[in-house]
PDB file of N, CA and C in Angstrom:
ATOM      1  N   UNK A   1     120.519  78.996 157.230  1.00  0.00           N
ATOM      2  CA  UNK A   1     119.747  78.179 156.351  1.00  0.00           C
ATOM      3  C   UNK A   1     118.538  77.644 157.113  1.00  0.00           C
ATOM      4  N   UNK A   2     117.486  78.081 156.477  1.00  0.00           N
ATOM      5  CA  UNK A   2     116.207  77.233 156.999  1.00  0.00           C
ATOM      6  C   UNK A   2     116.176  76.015 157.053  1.00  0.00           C
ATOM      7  N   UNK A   3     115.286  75.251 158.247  1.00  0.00           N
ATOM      8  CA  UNK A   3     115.430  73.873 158.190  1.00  0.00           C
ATOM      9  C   UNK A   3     114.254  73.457 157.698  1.00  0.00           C
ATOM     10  N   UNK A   4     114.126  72.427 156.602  1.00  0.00           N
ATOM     11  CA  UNK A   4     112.469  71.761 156.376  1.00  0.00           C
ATOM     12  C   UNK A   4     112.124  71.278 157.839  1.00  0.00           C
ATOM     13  N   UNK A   5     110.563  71.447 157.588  1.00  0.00           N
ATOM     14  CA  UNK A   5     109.265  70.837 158.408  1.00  0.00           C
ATOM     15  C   UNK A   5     109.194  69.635 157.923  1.00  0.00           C
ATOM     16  N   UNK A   6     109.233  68.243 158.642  1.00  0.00           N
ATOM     17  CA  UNK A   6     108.906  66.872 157.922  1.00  0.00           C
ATOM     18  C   UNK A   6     107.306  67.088 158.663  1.00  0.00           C
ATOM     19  N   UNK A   7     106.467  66.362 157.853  1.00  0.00           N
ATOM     20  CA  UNK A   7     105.689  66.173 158.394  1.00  0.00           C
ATOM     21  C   UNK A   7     105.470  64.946 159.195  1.00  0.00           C
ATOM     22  N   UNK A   8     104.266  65.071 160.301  1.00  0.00           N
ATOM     23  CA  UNK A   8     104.907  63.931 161.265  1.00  0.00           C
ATOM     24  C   UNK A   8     104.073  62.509 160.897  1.00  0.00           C
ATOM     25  N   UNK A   9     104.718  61.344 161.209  1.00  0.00           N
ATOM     26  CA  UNK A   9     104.710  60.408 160.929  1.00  0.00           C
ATOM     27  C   UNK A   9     103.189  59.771 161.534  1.00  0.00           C
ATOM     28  N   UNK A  10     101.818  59.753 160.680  1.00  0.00           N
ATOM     29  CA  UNK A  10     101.073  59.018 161.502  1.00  0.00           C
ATOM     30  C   UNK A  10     101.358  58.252 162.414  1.00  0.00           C
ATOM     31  N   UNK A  11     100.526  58.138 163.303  1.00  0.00           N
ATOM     32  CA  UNK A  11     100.009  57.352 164.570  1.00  0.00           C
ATOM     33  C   UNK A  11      99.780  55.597 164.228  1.00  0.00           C
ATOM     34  N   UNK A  12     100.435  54.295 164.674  1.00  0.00           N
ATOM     35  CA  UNK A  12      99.679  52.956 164.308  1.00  0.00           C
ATOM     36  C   UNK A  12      98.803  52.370 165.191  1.00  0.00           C
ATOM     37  N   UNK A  13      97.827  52.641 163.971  1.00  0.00           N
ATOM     38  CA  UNK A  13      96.170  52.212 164.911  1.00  0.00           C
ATOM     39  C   UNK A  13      96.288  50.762 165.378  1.00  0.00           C
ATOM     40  N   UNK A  14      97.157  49.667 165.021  1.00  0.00           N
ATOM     41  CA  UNK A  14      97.307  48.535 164.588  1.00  0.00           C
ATOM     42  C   UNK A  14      96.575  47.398 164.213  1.00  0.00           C
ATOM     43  N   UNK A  15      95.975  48.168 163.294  1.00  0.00           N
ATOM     44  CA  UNK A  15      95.596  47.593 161.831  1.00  0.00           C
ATOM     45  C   UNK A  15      96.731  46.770 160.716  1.00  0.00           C
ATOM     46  N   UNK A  16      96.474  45.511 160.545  1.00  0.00           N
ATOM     47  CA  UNK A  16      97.311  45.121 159.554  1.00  0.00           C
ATOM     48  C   UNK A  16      96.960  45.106 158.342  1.00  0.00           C
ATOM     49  N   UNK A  17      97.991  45.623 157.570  1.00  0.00           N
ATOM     50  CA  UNK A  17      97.795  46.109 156.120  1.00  0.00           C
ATOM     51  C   UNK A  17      97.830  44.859 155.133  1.00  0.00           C
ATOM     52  N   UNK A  18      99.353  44.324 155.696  1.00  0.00           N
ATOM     53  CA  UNK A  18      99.421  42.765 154.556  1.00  0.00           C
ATOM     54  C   UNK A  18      99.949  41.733 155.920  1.00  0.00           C
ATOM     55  N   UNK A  19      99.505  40.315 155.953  1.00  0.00           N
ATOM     56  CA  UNK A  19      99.826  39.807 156.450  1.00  0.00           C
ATOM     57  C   UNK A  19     100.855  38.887 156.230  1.00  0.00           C
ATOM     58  N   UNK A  20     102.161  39.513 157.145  1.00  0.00           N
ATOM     59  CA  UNK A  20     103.619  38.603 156.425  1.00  0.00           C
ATOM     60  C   UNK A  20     103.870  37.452 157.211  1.00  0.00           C
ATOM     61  N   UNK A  21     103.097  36.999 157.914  1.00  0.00           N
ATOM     62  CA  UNK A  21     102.855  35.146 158.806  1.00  0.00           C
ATOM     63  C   UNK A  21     103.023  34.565 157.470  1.00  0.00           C
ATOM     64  N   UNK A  22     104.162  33.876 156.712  1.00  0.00           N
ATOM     65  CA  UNK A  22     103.931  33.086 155.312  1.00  0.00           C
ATOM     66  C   UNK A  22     104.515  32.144 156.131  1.00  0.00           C
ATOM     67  N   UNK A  23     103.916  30.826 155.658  1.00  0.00           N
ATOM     68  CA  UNK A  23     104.669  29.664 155.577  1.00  0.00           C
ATOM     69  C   UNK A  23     105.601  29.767 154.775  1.00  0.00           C
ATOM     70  N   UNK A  24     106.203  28.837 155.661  1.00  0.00           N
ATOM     71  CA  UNK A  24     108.054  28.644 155.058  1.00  0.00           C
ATOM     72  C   UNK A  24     108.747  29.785 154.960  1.00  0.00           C
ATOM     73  N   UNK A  25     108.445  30.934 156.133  1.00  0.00           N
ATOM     74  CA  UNK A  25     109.441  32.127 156.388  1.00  0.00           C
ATOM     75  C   UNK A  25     110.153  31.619 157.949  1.00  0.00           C
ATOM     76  N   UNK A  26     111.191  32.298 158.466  1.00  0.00           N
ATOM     77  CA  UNK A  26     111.562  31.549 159.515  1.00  0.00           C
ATOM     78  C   UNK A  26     110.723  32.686 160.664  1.00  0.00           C
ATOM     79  N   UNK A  27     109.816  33.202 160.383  1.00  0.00           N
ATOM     80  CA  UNK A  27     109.002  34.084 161.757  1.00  0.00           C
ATOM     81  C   UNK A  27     107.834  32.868 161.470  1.00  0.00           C
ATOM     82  N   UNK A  28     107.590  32.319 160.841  1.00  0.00           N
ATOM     83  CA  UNK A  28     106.254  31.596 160.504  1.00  0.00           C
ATOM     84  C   UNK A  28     105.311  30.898 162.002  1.00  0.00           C
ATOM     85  N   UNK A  29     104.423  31.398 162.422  1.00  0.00           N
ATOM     86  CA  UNK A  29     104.068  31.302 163.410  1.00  0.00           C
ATOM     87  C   UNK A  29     102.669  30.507 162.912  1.00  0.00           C
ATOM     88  N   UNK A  30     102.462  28.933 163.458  1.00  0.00           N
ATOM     89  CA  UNK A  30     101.550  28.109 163.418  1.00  0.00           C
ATOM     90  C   UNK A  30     100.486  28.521 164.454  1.00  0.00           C
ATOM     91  N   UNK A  31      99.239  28.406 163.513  1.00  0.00           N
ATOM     92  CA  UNK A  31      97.556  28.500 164.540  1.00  0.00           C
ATOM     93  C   UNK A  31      97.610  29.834 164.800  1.00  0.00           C
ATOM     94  N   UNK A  32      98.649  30.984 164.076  1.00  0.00           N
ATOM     95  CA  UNK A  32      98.053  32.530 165.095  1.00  0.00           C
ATOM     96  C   UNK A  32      96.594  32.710 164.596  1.00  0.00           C
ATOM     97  N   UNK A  33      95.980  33.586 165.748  1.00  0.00           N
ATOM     98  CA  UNK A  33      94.738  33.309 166.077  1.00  0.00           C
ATOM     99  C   UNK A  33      94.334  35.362 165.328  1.00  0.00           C
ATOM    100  N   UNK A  34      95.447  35.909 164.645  1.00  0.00           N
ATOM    101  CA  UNK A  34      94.996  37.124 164.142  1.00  0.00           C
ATOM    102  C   UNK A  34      94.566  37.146 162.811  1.00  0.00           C
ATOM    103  N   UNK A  35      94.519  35.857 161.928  1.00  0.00           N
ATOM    104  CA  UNK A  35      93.892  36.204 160.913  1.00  0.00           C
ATOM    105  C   UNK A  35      92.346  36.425 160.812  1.00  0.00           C
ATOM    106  N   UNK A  36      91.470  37.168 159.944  1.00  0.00           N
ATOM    107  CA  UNK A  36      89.940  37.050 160.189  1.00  0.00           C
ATOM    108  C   UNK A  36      89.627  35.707 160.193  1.00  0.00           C
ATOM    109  N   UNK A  37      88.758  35.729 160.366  1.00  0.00           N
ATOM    110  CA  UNK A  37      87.869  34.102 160.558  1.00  0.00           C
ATOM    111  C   UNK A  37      86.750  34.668 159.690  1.00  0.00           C
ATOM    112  N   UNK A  38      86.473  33.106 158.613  1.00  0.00           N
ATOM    113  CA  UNK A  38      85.702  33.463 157.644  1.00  0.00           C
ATOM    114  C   UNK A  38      84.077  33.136 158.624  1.00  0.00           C
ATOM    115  N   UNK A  39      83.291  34.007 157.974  1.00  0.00           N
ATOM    116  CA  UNK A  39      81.772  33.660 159.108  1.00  0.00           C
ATOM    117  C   UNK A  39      81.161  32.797 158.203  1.00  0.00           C
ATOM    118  N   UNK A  40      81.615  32.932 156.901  1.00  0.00           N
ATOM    119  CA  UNK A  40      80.526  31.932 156.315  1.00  0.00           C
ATOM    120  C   UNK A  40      79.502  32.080 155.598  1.00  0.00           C
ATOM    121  N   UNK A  41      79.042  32.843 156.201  1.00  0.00           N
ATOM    122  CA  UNK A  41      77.289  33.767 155.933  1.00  0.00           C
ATOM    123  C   UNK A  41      77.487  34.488 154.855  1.00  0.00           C
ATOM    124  N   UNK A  42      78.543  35.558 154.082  1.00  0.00           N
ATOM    125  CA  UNK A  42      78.946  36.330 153.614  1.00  0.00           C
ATOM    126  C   UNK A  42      79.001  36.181 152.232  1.00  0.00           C
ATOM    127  N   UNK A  43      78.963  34.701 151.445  1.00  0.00           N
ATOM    128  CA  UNK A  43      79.042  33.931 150.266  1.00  0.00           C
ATOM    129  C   UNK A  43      77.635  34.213 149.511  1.00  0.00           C
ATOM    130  N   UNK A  44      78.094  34.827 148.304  1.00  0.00           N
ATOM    131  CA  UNK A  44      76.869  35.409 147.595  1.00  0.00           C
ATOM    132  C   UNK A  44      76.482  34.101 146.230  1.00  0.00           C
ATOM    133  N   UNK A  45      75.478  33.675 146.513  1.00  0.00           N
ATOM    134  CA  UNK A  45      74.847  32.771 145.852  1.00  0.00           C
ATOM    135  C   UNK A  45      74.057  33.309 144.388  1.00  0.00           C
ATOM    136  N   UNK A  46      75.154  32.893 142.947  1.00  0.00           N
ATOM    137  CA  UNK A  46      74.643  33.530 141.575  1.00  0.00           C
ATOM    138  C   UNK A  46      73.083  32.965 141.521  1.00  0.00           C
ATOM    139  N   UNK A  47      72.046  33.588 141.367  1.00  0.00           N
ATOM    140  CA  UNK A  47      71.169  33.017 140.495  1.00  0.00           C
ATOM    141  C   UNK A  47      71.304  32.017 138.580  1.00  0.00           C
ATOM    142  N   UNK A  48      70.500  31.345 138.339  1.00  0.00           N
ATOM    143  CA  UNK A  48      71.078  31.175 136.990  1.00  0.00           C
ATOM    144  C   UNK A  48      71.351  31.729 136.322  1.00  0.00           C
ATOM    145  N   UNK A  49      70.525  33.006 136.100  1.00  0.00           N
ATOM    146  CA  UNK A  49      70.301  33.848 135.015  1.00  0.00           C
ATOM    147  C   UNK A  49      71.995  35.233 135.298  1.00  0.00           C
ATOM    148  N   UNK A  50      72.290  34.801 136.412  1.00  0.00           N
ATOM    149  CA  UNK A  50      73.425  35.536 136.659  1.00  0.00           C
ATOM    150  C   UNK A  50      74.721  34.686 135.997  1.00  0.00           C
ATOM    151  N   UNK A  51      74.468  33.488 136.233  1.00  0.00           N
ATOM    152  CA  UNK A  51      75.931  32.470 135.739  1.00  0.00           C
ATOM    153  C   UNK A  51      76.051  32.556 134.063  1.00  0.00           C
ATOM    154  N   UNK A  52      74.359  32.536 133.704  1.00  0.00           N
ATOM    155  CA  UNK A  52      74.519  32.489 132.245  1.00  0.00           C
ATOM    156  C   UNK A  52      75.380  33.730 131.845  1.00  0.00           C
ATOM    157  N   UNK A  53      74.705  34.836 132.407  1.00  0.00           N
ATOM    158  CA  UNK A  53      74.908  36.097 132.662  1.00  0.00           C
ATOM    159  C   UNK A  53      76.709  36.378 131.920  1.00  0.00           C
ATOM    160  N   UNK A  54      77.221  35.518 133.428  1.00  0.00           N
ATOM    161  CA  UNK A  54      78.625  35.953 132.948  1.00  0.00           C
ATOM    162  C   UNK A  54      79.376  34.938 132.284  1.00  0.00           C
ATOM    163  N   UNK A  55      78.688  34.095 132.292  1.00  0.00           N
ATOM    164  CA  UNK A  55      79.585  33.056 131.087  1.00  0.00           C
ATOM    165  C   UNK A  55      79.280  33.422 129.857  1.00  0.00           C
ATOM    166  N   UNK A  56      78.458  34.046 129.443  1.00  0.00           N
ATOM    167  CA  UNK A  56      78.102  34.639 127.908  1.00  0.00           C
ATOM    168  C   UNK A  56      79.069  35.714 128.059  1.00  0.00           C
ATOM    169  N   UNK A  57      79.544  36.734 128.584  1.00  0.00           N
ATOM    170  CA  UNK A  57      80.139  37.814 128.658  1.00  0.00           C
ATOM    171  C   UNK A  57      81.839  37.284 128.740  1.00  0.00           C
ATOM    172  N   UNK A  58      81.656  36.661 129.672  1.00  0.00           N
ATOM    173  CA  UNK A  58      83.169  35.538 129.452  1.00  0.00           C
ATOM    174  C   UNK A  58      83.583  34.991 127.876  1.00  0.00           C
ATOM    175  N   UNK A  59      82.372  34.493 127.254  1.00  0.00           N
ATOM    176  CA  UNK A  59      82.420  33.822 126.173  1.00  0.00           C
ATOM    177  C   UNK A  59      83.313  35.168 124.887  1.00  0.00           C
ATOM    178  N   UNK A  60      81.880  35.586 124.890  1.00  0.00           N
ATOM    179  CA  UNK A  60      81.859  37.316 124.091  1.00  0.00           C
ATOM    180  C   UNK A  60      82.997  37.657 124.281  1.00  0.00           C
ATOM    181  N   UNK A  61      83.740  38.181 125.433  1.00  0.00           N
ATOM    182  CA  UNK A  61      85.141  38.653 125.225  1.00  0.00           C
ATOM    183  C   UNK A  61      86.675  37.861 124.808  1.00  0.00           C
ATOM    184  N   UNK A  62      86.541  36.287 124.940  1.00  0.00           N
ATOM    185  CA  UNK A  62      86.939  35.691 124.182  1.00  0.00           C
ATOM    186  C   UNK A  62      87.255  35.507 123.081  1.00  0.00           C
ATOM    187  N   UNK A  63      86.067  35.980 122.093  1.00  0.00           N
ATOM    188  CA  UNK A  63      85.734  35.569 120.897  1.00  0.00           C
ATOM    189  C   UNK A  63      86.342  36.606 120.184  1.00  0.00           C
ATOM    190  N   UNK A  64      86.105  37.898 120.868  1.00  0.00           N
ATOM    191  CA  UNK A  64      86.552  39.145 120.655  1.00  0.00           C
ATOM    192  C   UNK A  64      87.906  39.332 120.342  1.00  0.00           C
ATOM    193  N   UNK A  65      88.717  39.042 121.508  1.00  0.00           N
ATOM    194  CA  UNK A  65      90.425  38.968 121.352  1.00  0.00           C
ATOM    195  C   UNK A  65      90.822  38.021 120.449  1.00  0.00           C
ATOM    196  N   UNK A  66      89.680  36.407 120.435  1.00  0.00           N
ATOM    197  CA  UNK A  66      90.279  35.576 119.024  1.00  0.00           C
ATOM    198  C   UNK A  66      90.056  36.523 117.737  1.00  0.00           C
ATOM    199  N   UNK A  67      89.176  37.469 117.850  1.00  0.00           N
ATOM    200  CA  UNK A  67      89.013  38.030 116.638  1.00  0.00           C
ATOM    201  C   UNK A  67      89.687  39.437 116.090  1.00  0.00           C
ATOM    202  N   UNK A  68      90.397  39.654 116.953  1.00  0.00           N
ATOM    203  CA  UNK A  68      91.190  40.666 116.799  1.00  0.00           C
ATOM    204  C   UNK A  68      92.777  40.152 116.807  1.00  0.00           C
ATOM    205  N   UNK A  69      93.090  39.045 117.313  1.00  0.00           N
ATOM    206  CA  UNK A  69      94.272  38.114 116.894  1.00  0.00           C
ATOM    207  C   UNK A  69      94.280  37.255 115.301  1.00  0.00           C
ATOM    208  N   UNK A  70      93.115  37.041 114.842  1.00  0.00           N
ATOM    209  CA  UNK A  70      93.024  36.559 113.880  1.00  0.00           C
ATOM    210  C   UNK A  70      93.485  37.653 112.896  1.00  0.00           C
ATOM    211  N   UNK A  71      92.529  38.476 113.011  1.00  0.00           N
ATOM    212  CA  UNK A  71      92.464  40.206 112.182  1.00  0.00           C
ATOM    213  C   UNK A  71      93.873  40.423 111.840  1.00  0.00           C
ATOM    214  N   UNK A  72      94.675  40.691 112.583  1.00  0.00           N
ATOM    215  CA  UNK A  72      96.344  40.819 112.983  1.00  0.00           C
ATOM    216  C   UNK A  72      96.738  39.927 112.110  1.00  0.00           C
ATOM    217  N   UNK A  73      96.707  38.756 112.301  1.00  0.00           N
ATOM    218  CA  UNK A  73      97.002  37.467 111.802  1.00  0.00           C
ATOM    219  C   UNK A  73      97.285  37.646 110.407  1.00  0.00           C
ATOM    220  N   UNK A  74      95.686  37.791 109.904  1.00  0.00           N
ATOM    221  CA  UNK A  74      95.461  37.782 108.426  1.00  0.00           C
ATOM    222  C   UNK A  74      95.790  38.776 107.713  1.00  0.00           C
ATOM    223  N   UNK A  75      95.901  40.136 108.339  1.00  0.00           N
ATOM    224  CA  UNK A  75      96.521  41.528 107.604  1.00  0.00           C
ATOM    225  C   UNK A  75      97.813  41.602 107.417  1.00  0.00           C
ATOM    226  N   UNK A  76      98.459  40.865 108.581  1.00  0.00           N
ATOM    227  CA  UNK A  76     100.086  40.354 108.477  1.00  0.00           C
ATOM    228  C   UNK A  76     100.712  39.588 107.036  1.00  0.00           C
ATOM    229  N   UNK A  77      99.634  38.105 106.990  1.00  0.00           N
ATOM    230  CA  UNK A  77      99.532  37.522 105.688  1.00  0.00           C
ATOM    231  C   UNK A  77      99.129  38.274 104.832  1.00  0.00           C
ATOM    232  N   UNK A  78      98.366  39.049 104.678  1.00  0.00           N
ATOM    233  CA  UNK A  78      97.877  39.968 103.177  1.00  0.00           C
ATOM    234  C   UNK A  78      99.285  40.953 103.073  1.00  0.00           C
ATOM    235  N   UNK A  79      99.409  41.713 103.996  1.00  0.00           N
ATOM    236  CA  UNK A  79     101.228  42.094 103.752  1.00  0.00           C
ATOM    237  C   UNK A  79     102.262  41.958 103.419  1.00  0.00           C
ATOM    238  N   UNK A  80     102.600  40.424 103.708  1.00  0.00           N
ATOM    239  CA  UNK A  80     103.360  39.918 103.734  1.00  0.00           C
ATOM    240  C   UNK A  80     103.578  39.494 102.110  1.00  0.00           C
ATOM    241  N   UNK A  81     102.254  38.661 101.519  1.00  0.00           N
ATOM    242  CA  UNK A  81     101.569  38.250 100.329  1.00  0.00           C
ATOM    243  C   UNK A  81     101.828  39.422  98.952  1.00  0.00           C
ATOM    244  N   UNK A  82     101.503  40.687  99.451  1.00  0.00           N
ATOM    245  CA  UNK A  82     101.517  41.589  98.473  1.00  0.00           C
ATOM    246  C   UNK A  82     101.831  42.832  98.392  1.00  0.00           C
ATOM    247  N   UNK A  83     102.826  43.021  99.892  1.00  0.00           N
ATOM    248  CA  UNK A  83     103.754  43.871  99.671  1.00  0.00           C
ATOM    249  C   UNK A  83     105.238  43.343  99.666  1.00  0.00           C
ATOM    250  N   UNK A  84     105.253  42.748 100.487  1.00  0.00           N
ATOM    251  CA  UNK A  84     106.781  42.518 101.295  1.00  0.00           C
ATOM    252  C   UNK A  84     107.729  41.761 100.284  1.00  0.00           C
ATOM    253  N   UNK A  85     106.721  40.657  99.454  1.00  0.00           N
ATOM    254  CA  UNK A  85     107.126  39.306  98.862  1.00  0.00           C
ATOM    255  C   UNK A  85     107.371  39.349  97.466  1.00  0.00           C
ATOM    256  N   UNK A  86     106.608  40.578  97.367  1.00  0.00           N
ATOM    257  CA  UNK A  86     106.464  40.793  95.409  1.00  0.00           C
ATOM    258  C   UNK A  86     107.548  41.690  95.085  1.00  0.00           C
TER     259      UNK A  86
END
């Protein structure tokens, strides 16, 4: 009987993928010095016309799902009204 080929197990660059340092685990290690450090600089500042931007689009899709919950709503009642009941 032939034996499978596994293929071989990458190499660890050691890169961390998720960082499991949680508070309130019992490895929980205070002040480690491997998380990134934020620089600061990196914080992208909206213009107005950008905030309006997405609070109208925020708004709009809101209005949208109220209006497609309503829709539901009211076709349920028209169903209900003049098929289900009569």
């Amino acid at each position: 009987m032939a034996q499978r080929r596994r293929p071989e197990d990458p190499a660890d660059d050691g890169r961390t993928i998720a960082d499991m340092n949680v508070e309130g685990m019992p490895w929980y290690q205070r002040g480690r010095d491997d998380a990134p450090a934020d620089s600061g600089g990196n914080h992208y500042q909206m213009t107005k016309e950008e905030q309006r931007a997405y609070t109208w689009a925020a708004v709009k899709s809101a209005l949208l799902i109220l209006c497609v919950f309503g829709g539901v709503f009211a076709a349920f009642i028209a169903f209900c009204q003049f098929i289900w009941f009569r």
